[in-house]
Protein backbone atom coordinates (compact mmCIF):
# COMPACT_ATOMS: atom_id res chain seq x y z
CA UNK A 1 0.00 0.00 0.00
CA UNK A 2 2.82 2.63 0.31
CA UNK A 3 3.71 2.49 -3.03
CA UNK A 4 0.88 4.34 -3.55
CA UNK A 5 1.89 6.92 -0.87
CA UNK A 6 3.62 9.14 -2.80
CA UNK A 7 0.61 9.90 -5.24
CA UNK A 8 -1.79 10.26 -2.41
CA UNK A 9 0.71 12.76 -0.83
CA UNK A 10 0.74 14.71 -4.31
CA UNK A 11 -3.09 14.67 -4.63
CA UNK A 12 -3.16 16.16 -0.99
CA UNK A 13 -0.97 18.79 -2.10
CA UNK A 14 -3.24 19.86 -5.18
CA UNK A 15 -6.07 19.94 -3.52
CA UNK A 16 -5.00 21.88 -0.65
CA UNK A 17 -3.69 24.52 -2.84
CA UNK A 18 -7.36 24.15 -5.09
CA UNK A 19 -8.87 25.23 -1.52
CA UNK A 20 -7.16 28.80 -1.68
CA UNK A 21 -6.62 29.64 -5.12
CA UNK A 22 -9.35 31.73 -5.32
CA UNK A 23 -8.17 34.00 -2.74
CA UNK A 24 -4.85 34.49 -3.38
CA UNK A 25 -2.09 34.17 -6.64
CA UNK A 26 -1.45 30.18 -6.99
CA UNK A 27 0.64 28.79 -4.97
CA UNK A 28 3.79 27.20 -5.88
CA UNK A 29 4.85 24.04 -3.64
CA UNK A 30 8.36 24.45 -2.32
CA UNK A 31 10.11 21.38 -1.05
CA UNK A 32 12.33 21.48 2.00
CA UNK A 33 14.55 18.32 2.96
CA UNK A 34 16.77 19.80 6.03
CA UNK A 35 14.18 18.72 8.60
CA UNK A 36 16.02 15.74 11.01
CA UNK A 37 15.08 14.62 14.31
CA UNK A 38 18.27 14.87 16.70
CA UNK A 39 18.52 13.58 20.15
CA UNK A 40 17.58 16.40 22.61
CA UNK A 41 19.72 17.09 25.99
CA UNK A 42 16.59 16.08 28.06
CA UNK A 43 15.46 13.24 26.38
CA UNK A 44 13.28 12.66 22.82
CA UNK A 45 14.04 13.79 19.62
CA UNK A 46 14.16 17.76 18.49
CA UNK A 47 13.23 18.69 15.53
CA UNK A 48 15.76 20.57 13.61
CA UNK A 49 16.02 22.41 10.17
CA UNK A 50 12.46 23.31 10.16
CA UNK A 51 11.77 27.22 9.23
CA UNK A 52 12.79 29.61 7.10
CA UNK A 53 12.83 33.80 6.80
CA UNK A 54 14.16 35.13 9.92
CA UNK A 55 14.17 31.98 12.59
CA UNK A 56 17.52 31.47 11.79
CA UNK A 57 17.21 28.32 10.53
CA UNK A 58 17.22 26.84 6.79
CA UNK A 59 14.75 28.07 4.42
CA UNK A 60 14.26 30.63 1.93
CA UNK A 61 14.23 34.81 2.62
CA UNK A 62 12.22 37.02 0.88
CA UNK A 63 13.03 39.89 0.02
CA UNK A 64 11.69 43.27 -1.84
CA UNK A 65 13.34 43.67 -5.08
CA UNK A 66 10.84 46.02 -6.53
CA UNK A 67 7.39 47.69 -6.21
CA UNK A 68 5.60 44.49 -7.70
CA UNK A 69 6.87 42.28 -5.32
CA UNK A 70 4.20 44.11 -2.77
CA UNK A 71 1.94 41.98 -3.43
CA UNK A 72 0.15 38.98 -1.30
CA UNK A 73 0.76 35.58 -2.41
CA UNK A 74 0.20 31.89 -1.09
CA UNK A 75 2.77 29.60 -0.35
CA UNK A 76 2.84 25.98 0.31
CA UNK A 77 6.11 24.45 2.23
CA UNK A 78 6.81 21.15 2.32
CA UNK A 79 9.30 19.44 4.62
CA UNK A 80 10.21 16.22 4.20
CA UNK A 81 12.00 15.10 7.99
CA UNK A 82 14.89 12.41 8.03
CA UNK A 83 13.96 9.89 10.70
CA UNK A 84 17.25 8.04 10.31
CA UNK A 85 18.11 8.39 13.98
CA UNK A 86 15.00 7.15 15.49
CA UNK A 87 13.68 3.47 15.58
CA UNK A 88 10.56 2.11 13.82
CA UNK A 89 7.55 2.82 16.12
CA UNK A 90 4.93 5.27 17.31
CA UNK A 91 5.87 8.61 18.70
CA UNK A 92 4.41 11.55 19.91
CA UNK A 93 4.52 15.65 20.20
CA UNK A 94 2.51 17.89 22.77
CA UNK A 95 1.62 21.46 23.14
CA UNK A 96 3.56 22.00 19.54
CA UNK A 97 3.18 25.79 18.24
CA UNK A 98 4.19 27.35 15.44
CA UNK A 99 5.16 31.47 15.03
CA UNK A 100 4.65 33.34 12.11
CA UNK A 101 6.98 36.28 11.93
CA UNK A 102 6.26 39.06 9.47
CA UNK A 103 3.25 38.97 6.66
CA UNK A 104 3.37 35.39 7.21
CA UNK A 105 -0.35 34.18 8.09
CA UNK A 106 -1.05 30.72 8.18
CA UNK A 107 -4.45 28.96 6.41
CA UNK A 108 -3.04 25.23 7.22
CA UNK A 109 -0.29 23.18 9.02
CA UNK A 110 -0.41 19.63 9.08
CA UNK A 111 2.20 16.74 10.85
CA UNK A 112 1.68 13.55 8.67
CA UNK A 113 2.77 10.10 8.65
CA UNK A 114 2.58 6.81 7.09
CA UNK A 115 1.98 3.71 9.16
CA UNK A 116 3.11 0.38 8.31
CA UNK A 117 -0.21 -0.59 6.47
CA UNK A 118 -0.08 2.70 4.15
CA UNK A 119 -2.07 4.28 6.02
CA UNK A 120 -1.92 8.25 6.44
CA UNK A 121 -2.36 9.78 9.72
CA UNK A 122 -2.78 13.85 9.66
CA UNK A 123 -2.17 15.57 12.86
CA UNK A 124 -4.10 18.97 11.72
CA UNK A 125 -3.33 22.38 13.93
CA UNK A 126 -4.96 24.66 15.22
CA UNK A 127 -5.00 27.92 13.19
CA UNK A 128 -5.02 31.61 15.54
CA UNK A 129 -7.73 33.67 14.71
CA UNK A 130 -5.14 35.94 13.30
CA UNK A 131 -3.73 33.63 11.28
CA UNK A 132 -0.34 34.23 13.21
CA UNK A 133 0.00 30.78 15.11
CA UNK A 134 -0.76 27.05 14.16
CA UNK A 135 -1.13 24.34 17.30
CA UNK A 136 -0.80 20.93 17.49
CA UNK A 137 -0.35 17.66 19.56
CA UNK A 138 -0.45 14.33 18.03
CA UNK A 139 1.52 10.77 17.29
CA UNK A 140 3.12 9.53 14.15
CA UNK A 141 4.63 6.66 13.08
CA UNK A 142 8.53 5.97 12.05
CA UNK A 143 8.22 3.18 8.85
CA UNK A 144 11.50 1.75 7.87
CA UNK A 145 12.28 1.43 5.26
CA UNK A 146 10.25 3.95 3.24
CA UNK A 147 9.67 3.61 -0.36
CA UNK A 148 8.54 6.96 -0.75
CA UNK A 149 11.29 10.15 -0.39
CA UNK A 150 9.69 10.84 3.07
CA UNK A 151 7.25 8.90 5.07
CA UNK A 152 7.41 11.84 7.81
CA UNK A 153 6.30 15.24 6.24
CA UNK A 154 5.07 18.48 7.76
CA UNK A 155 2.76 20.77 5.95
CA UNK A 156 2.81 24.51 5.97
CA UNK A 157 0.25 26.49 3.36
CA UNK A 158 -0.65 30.03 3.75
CA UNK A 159 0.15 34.02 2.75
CA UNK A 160 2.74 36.26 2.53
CA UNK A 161 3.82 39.70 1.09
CA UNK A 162 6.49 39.17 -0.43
CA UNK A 163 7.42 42.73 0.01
CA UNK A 164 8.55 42.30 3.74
CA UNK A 165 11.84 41.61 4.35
CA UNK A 166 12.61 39.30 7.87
CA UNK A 167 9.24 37.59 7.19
CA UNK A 168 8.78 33.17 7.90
CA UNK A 169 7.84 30.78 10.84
CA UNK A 170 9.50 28.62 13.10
CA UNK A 171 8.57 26.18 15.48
CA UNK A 172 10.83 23.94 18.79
CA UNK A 173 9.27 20.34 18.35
CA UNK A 174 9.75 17.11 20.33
CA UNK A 175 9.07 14.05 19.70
CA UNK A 176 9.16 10.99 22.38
CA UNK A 177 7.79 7.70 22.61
CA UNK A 178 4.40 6.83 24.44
CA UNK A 179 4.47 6.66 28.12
CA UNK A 180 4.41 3.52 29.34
CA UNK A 181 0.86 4.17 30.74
CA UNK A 182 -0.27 5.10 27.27
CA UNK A 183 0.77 1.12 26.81
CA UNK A 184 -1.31 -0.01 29.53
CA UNK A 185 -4.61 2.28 28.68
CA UNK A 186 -4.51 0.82 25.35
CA UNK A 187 -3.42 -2.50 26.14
CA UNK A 188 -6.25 -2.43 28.80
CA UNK A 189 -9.27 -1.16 26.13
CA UNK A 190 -7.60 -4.29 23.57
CA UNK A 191 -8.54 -6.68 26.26
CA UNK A 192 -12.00 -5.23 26.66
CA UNK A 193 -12.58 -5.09 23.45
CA UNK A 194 -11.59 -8.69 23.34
CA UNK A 195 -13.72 -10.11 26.38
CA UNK A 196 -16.71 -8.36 24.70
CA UNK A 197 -16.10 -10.01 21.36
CA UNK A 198 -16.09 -13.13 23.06
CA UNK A 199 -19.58 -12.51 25.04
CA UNK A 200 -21.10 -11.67 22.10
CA UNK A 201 -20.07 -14.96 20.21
CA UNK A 202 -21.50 -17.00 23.04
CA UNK A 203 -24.66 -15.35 23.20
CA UNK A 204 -25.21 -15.34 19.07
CA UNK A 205 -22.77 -18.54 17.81
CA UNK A 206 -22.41 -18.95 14.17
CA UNK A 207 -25.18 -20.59 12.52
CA UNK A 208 -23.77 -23.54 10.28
């Protein structure tokens, strides 16, 4: 099923962009591949290499070069995040928020992941009324290996005027694995979900 992934991830792209064309010049999709989870000082995995404009990290600054370029126009930032460093498995981010700096406003921001069955899980945030912050806690899942370029992706689609120099986002994530308690409670509903199962069967067997 993930060798499809890569053409679902496309569609989601065109179709996110569809959503806002109407409001604002079309968007061109800009790819990013610096993204890498490290190992933090305190434990998980910190995200580094996301951002761009004036967060001091990689990315792209824009800059006025003439009248024209005063102008609002949509943007949609893709970036692709090396998991090489962590182990296949489920992990999770809390309280994750990400600042707009200059004419940046934000329309959607999206953590997504593919699971070992293909499947695609979206971790949508939480846009500010003003557009100015996107929030987010979620899990993903680390596939290895994946057949697609990136099996770990954020999302980042809004405005900017191009016109206003020290202008892009930036965001301090971390990502750790469950609690062991987050185990249990699950572990705990599997069995009830089991032992229900069961009842039922008893009480309405099979007919042959």
């Amino acid at each position: 099923m993930l060798n499809n992934a890569f053409a679902a991830k496309a569609l989601t792209i065109a179709a996110l962009c569809a959503c806002c064309a109407n409001a604002v010049q079309a968007a061109g999709v800009t790819i990013y591949n610096t993204a890498i989870f490290n190992p933090a000082p305190n434990g998980g995995y910190q995200l580094d290499g996301f951002g761009r404009g004036d967060t001091s990290k990689p990315g792209q600054a824009f800059e006025a070069s003439d009248a024209r370029s005063f102008a609002t126009q949509a943007f949609f930032d893709t970036w692709n995040i090396n998991v090489s460093l962590l182990s296949p498995g489920n992990y999770q981010f809390n309280s994750t928020v990400v600042f707009a700096t200059g004419s940046v406003l934000f329309t959607n921001v999206a953590f997504n992941s593919y699971d070992e069955l293909g499947n695609r899980n979206s971790v949508l945030f939480e846009i500010s009324a003003d557009g100015k912050q996107a929030s987010g806690s979620g899990s993903f899942s680390v596939v290895k290996p994946c057949p697609v370029q990136s099996c770990v992706w954020i999302d980042v689609f809004g405005t900017q005027d191009l016109g206003v120099a020290q202008t892009g986002y930036g965001a301090s994530l971390i990502a750790q694995v469950p609690e062991p308690a987050s185990y249990a409670l699950w572990l705990t509903g599997l069995a009830g979900l089991t032992a229900w199962t069961g009842r039922v069967r008893r009480k309405h067997p099979t007919q042959g």
